[in-house]
C-alpha atoms as a PDB file:
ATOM      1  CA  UNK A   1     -67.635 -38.129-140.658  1.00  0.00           C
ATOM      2  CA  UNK A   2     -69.379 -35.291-142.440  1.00  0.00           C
ATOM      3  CA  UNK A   3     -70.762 -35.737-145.728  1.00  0.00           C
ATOM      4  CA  UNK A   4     -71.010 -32.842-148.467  1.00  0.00           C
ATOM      5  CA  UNK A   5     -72.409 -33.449-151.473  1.00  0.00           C
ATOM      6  CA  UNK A   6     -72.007 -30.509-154.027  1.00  0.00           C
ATOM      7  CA  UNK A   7     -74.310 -30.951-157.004  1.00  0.00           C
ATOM      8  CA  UNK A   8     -73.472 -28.805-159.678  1.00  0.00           C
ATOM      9  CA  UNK A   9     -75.670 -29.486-163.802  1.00  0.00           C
ATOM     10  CA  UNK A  10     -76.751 -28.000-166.724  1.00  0.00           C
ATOM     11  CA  UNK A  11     -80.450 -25.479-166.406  1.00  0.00           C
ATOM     12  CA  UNK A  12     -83.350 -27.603-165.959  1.00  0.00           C
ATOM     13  CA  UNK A  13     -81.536 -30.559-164.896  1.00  0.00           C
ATOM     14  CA  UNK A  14     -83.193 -30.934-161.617  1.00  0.00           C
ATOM     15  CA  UNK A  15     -80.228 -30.130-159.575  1.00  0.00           C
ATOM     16  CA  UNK A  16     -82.714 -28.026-156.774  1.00  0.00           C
ATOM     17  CA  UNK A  17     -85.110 -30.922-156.427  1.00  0.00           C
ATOM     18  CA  UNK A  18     -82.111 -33.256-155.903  1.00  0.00           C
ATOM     19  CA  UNK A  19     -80.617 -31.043-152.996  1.00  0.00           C
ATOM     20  CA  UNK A  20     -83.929 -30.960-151.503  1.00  0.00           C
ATOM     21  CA  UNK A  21     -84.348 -34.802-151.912  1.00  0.00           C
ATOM     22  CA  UNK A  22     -80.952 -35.290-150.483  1.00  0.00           C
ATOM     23  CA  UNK A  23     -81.113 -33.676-147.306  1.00  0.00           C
ATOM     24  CA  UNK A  24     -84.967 -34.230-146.566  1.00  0.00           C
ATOM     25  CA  UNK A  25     -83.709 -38.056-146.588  1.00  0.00           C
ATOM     26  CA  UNK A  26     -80.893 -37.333-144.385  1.00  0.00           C
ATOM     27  CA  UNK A  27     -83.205 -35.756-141.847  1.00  0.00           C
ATOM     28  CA  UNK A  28     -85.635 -38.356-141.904  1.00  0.00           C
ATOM     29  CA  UNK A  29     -82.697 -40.366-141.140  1.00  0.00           C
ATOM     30  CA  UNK A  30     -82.070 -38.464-137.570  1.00  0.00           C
ATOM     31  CA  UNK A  31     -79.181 -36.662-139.904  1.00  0.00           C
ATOM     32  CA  UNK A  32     -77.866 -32.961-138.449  1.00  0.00           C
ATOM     33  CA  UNK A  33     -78.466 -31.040-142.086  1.00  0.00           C
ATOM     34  CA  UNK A  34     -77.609 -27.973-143.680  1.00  0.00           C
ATOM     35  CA  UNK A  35     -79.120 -26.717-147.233  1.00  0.00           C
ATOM     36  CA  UNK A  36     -76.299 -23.852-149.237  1.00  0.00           C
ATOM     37  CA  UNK A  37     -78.235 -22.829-152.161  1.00  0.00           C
ATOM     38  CA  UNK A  38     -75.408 -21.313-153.812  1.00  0.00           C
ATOM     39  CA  UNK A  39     -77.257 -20.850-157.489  1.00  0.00           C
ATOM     40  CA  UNK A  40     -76.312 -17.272-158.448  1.00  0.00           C
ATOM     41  CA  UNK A  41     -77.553 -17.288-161.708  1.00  0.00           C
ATOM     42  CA  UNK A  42     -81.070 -19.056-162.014  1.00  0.00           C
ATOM     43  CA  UNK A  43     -84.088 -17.450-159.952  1.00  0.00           C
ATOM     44  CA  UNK A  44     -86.857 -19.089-161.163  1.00  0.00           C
ATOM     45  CA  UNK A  45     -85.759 -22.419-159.832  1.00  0.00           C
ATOM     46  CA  UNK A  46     -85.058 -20.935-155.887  1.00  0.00           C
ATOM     47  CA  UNK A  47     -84.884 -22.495-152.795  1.00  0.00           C
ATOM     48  CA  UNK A  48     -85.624 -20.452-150.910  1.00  0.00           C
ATOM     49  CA  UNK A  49     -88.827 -20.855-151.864  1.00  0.00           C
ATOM     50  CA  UNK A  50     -89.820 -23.892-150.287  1.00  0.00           C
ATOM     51  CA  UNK A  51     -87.980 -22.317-146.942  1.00  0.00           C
ATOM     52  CA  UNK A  52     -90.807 -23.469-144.329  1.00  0.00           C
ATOM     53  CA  UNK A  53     -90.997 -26.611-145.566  1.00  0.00           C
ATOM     54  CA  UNK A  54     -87.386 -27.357-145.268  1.00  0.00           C
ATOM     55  CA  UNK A  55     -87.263 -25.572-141.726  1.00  0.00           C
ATOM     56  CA  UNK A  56     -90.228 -27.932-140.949  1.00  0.00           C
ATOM     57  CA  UNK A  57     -88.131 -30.831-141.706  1.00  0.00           C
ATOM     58  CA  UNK A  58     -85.228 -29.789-139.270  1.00  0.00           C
ATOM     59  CA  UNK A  59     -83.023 -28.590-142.151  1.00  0.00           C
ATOM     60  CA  UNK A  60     -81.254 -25.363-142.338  1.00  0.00           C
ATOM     61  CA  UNK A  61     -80.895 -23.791-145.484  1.00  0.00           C
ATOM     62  CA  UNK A  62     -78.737 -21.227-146.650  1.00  0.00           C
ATOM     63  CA  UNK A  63     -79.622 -18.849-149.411  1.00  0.00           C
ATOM     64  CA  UNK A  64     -78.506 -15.617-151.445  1.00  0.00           C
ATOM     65  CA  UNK A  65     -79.733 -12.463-149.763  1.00  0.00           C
ATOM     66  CA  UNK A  66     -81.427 -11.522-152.934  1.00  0.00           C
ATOM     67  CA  UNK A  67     -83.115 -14.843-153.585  1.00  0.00           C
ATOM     68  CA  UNK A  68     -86.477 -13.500-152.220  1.00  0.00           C
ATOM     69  CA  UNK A  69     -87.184 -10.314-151.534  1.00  0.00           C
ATOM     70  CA  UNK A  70     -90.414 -10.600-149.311  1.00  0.00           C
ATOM     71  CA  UNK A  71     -88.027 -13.681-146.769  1.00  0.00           C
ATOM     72  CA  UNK A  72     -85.600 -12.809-144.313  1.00  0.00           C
ATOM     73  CA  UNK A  73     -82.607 -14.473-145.763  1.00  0.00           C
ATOM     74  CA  UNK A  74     -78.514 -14.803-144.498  1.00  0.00           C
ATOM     75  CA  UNK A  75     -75.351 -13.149-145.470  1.00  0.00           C
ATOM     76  CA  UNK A  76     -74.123 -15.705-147.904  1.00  0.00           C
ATOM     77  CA  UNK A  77     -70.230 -15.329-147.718  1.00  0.00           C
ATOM     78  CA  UNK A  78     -70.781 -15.513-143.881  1.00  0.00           C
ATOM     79  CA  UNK A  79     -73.288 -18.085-143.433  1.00  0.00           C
ATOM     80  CA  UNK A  80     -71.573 -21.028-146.398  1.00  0.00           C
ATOM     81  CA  UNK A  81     -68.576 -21.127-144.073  1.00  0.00           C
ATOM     82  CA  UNK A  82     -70.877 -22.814-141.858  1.00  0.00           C
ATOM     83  CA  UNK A  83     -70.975 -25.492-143.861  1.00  0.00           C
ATOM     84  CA  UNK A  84     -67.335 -26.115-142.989  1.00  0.00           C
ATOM     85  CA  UNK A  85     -67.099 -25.136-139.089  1.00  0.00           C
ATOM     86  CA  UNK A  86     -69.907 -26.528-137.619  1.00  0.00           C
ATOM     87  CA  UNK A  87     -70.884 -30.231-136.198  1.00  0.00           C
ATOM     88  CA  UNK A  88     -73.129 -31.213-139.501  1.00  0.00           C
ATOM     89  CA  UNK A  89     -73.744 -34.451-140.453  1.00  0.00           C
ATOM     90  CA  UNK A  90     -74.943 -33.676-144.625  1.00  0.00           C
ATOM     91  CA  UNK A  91     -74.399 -31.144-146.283  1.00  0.00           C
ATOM     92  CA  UNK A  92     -75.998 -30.252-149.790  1.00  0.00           C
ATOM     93  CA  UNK A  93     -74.741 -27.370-151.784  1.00  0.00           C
ATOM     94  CA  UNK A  94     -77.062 -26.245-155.143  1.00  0.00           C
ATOM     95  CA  UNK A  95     -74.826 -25.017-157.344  1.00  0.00           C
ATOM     96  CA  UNK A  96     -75.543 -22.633-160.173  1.00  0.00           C
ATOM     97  CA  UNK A  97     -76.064 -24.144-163.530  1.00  0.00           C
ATOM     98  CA  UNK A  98     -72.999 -23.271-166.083  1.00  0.00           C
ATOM     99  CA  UNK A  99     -69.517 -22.343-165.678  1.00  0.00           C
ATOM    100  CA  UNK A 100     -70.252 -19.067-164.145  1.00  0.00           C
ATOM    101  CA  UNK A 101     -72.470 -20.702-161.335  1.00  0.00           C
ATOM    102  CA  UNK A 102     -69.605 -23.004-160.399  1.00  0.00           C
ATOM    103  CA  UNK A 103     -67.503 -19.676-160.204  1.00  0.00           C
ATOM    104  CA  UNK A 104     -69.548 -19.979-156.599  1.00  0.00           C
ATOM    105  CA  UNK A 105     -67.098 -22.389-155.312  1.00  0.00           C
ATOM    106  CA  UNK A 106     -63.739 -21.140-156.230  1.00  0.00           C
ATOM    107  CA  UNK A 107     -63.623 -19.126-152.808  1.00  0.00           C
ATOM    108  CA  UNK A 108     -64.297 -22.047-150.792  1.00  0.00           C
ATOM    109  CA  UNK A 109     -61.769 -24.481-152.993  1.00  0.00           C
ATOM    110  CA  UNK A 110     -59.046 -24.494-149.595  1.00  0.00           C
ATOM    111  CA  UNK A 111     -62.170 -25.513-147.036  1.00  0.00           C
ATOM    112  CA  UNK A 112     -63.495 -28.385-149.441  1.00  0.00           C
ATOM    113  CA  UNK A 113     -60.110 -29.297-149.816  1.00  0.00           C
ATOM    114  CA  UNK A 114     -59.900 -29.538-145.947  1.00  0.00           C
ATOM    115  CA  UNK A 115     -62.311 -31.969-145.942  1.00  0.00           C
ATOM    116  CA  UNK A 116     -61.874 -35.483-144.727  1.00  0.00           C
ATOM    117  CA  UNK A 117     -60.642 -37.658-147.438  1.00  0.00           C
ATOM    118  CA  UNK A 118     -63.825 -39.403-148.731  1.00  0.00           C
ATOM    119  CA  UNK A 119     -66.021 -36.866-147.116  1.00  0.00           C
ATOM    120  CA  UNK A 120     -66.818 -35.294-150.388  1.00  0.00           C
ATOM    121  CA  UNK A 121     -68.869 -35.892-153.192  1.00  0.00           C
ATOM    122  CA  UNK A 122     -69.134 -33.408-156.630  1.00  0.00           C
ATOM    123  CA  UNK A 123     -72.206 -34.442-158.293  1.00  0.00           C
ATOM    124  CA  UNK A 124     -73.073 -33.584-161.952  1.00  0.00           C
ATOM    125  CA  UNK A 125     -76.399 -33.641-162.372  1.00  0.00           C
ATOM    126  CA  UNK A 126     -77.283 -34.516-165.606  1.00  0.00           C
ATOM    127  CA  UNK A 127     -80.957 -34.633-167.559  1.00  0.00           C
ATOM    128  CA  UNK A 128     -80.159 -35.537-171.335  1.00  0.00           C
ATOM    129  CA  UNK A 129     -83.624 -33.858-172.541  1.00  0.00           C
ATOM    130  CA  UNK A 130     -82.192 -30.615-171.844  1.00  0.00           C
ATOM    131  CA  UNK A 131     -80.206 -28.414-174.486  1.00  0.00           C
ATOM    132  CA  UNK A 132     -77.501 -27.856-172.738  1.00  0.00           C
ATOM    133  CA  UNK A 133     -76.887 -31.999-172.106  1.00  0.00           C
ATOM    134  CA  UNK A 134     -78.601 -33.717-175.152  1.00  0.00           C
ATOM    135  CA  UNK A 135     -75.383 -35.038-176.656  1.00  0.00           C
ATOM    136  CA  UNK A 136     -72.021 -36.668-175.603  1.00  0.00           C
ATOM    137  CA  UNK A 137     -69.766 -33.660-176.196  1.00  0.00           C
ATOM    138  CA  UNK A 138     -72.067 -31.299-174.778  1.00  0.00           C
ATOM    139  CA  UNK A 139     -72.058 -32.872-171.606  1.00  0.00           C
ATOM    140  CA  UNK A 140     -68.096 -33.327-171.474  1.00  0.00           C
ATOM    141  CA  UNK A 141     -67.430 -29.999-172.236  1.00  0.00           C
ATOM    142  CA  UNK A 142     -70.030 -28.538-169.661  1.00  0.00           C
ATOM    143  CA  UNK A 143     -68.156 -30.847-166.859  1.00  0.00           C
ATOM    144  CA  UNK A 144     -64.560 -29.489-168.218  1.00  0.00           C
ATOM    145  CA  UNK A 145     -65.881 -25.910-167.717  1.00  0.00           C
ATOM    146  CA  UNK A 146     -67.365 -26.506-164.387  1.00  0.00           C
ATOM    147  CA  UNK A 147     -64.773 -28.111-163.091  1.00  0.00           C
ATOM    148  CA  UNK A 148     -62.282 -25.431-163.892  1.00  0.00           C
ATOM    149  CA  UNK A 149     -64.189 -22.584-162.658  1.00  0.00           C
ATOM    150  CA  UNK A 150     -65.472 -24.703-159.316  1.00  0.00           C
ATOM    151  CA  UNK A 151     -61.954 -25.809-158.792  1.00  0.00           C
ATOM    152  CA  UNK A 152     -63.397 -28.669-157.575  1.00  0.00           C
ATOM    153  CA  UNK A 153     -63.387 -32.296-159.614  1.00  0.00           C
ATOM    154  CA  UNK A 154     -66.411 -33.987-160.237  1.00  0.00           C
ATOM    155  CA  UNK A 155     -66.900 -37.059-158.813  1.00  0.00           C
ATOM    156  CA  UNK A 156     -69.737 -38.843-160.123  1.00  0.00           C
ATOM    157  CA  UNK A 157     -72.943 -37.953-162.334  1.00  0.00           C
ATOM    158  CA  UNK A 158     -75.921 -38.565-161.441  1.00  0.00           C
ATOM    159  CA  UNK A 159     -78.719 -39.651-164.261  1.00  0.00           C
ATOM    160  CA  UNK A 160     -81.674 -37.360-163.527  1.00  0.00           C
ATOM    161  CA  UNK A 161     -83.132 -37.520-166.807  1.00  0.00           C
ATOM    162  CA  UNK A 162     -86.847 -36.605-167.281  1.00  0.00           C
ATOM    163  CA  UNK A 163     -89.657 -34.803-169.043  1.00  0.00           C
ATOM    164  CA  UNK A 164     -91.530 -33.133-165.733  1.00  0.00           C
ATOM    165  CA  UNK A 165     -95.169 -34.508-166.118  1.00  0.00           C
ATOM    166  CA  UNK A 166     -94.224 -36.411-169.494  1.00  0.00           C
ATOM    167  CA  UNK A 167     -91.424 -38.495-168.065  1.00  0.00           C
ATOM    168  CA  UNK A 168     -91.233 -42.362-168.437  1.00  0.00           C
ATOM    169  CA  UNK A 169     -88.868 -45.111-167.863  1.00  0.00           C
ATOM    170  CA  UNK A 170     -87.261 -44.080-171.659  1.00  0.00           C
ATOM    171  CA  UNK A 171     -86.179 -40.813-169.862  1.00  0.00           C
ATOM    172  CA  UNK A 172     -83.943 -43.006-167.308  1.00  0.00           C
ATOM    173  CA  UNK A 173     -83.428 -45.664-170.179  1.00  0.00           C
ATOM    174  CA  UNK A 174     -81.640 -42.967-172.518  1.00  0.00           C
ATOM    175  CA  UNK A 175     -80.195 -41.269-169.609  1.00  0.00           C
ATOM    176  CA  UNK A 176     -78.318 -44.466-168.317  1.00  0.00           C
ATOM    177  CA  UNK A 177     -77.571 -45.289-172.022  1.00  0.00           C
ATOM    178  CA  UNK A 178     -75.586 -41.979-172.463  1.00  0.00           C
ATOM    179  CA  UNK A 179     -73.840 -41.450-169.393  1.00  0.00           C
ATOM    180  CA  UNK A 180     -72.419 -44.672-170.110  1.00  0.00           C
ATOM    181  CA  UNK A 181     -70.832 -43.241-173.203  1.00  0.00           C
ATOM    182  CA  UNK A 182     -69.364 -40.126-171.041  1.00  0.00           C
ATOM    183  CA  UNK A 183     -68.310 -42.467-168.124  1.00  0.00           C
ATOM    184  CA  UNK A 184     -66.443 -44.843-170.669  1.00  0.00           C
ATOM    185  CA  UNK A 185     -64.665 -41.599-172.687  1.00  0.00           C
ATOM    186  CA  UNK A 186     -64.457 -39.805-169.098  1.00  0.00           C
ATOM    187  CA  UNK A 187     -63.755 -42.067-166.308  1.00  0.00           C
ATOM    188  CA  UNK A 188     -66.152 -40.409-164.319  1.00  0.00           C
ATOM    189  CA  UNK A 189     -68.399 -42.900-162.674  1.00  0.00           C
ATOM    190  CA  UNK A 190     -72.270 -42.488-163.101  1.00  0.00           C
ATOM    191  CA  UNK A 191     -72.697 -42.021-159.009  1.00  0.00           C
ATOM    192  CA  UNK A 192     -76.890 -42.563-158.482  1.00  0.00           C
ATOM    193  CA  UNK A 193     -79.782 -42.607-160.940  1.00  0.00           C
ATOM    194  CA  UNK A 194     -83.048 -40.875-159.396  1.00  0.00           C
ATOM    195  CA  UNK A 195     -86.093 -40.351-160.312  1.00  0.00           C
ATOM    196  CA  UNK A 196     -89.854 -40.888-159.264  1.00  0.00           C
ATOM    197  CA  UNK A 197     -90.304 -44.744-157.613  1.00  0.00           C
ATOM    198  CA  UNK A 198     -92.738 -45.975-160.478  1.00  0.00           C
ATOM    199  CA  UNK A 199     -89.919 -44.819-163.145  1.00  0.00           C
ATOM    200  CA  UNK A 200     -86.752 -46.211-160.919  1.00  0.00           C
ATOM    201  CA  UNK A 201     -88.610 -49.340-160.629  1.00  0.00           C
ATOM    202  CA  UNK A 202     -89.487 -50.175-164.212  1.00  0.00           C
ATOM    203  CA  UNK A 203     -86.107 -49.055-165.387  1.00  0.00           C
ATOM    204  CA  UNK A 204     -84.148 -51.043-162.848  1.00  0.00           C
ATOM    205  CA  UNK A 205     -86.654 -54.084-163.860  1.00  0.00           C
ATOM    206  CA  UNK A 206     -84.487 -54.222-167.160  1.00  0.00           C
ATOM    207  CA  UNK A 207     -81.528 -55.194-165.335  1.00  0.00           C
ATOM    208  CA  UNK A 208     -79.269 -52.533-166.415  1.00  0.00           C
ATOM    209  CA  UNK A 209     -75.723 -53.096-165.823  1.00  0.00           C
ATOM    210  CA  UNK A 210     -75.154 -51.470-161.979  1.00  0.00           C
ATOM    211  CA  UNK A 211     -71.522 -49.893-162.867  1.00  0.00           C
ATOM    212  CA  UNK A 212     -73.819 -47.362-165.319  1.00  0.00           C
ATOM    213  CA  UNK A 213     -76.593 -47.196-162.943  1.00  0.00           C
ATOM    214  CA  UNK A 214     -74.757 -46.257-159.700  1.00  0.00           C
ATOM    215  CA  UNK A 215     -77.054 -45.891-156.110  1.00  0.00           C
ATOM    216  CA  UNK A 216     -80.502 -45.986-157.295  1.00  0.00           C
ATOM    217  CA  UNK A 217     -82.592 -43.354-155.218  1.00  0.00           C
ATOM    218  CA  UNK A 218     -86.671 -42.731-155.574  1.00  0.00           C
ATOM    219  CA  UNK A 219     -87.462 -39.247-154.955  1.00  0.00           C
ATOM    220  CA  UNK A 220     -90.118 -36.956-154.189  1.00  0.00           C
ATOM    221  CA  UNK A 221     -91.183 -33.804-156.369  1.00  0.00           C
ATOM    222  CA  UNK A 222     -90.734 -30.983-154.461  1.00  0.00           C
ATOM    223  CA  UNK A 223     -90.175 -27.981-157.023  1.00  0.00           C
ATOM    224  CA  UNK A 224     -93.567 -27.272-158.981  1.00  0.00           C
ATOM    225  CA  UNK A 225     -92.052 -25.587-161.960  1.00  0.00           C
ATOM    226  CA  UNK A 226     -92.884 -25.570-165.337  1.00  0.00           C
ATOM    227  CA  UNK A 227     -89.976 -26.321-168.301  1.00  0.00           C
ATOM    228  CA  UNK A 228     -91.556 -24.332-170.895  1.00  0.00           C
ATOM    229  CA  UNK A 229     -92.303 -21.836-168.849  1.00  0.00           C
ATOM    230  CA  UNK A 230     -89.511 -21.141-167.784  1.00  0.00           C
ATOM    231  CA  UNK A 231     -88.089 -20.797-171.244  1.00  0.00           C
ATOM    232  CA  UNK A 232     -90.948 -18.043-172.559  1.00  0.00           C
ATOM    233  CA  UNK A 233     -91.240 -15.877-169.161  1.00  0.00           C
ATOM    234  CA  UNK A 234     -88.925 -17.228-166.275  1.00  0.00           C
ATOM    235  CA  UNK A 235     -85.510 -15.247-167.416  1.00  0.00           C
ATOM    236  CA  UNK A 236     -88.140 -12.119-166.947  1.00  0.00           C
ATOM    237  CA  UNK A 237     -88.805 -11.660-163.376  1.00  0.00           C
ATOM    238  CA  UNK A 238     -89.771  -8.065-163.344  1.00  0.00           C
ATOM    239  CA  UNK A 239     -92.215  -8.850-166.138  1.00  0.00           C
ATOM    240  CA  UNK A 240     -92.806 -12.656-165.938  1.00  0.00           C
ATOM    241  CA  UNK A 241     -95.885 -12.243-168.832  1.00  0.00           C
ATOM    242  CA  UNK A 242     -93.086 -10.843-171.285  1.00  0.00           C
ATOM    243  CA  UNK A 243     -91.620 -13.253-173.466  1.00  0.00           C
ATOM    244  CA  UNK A 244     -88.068 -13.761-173.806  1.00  0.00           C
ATOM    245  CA  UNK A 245     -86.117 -14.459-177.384  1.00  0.00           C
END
């Protein structure tokens, strides 16, 4: 049976590194992949960008014919419907990161819906040391907004909480703590915690309770981007040395 996973998440939540991490592990599992980067809206965190190394993994990847303007990219509308026709094992979509991102998916609500029951997962990725998912409500509302512009019904979230290079275990500690809050006022179950293997480990070492922890998964960084960077220059790509207020 095909698998899709669509992960959808606030900015900054680490929703590209996760769609990367996701299908590199299904290729190193003998896994036919595909890679949709569907993220209309943020172009600083692309990709497209890491295209060779994904194609040197045995991954296709799908991107925006904008994303890049020096790499031969595919039609978009054309090229996600692959997704749905061909013999793939995984599939990852990277969604955009607010309502209008999820917007993405409302054209292709009948083929998800086409699906294999089971076959699908809708993933909100969530890192609680962002704005946009620091608190209980603003995480709620977020995943009411995506999920009526995606069409789509989220699933599970998955606790991706961290700091870049100043992450520790309280990153995944606070995440799991929170998420447990939305899941119990939700219903929505807290699918996988991630995060680097020296993190996972010491967090998991406290026993946490597994119904708030989900499918614990180690991953790799793949996506060398700075956070605070991104915030004075990265909405600026004509100009990236001009800050933004």
């Amino acid at each position: 049976m095909k698998k899709v996973k669509v992960l959808i998440g606030n900015y900054g939540s680490g929703k590209s590194e996760l769609a990367l991490n996701f299908a590199t592990q299904a290729a190193a599992r003998g896994e036919k992949t595909e890679l949709i980067d569907l993220d209309m809206v943020n172009t600083y965190f692309r990709l497209t960008e890491r295209g060779k190394m994904v194609e040197q993994k045995e991954i296709r990847l799908v991107s925006p014919n904008f994303a890049c303007g020096g790499i031969e990219t595919l039609s978009l509308p054309a090229e996600v419907a692959s997704a749905f026709v061909l013999d793939w094992d995984t599939v990852i979509f990277d969604v955009g990161g607010d309502d209008a991102g999820s917007t993405a998916l409302g054209r292709y609500h009948k083929d998800f819906m086409e699906l294999e029951p089971g076959s699908l997962e809708v993933l909100n990725v969530v890192n609680i040391r962002r704005p946009l998912a620091s608190t209980l409500e603003k995480i709620t509302i977020l995943q009411e907004k995506m999920q009526i512009h995606s069409r789509l019904q989220i699933t599970g979230m998955v606790n991706n909480t961290n700091l870049a290079t100043m992450t520790s275990v309280n990153e995944l500690r606070d995440g799991y703590e929170l998420l447990k809050e939305v899941s119990e006022q939700t219903g929505i179950p807290v699918a996988y915690t991630t995060g680097k293997k020296e993190f996972l480990d010491a967090f998991l070492a406290e026993n946490p309770d597994p119904k708030y922890v989900g499918t614990p998964i180690a991953i790799d960084m793949f996506m060398h981007r700075d956070w605070d960077s991104f915030i004075k220059y990265g909405l600026n790509t004509t100009n990236p040395k001009k800050e933004i207020y």
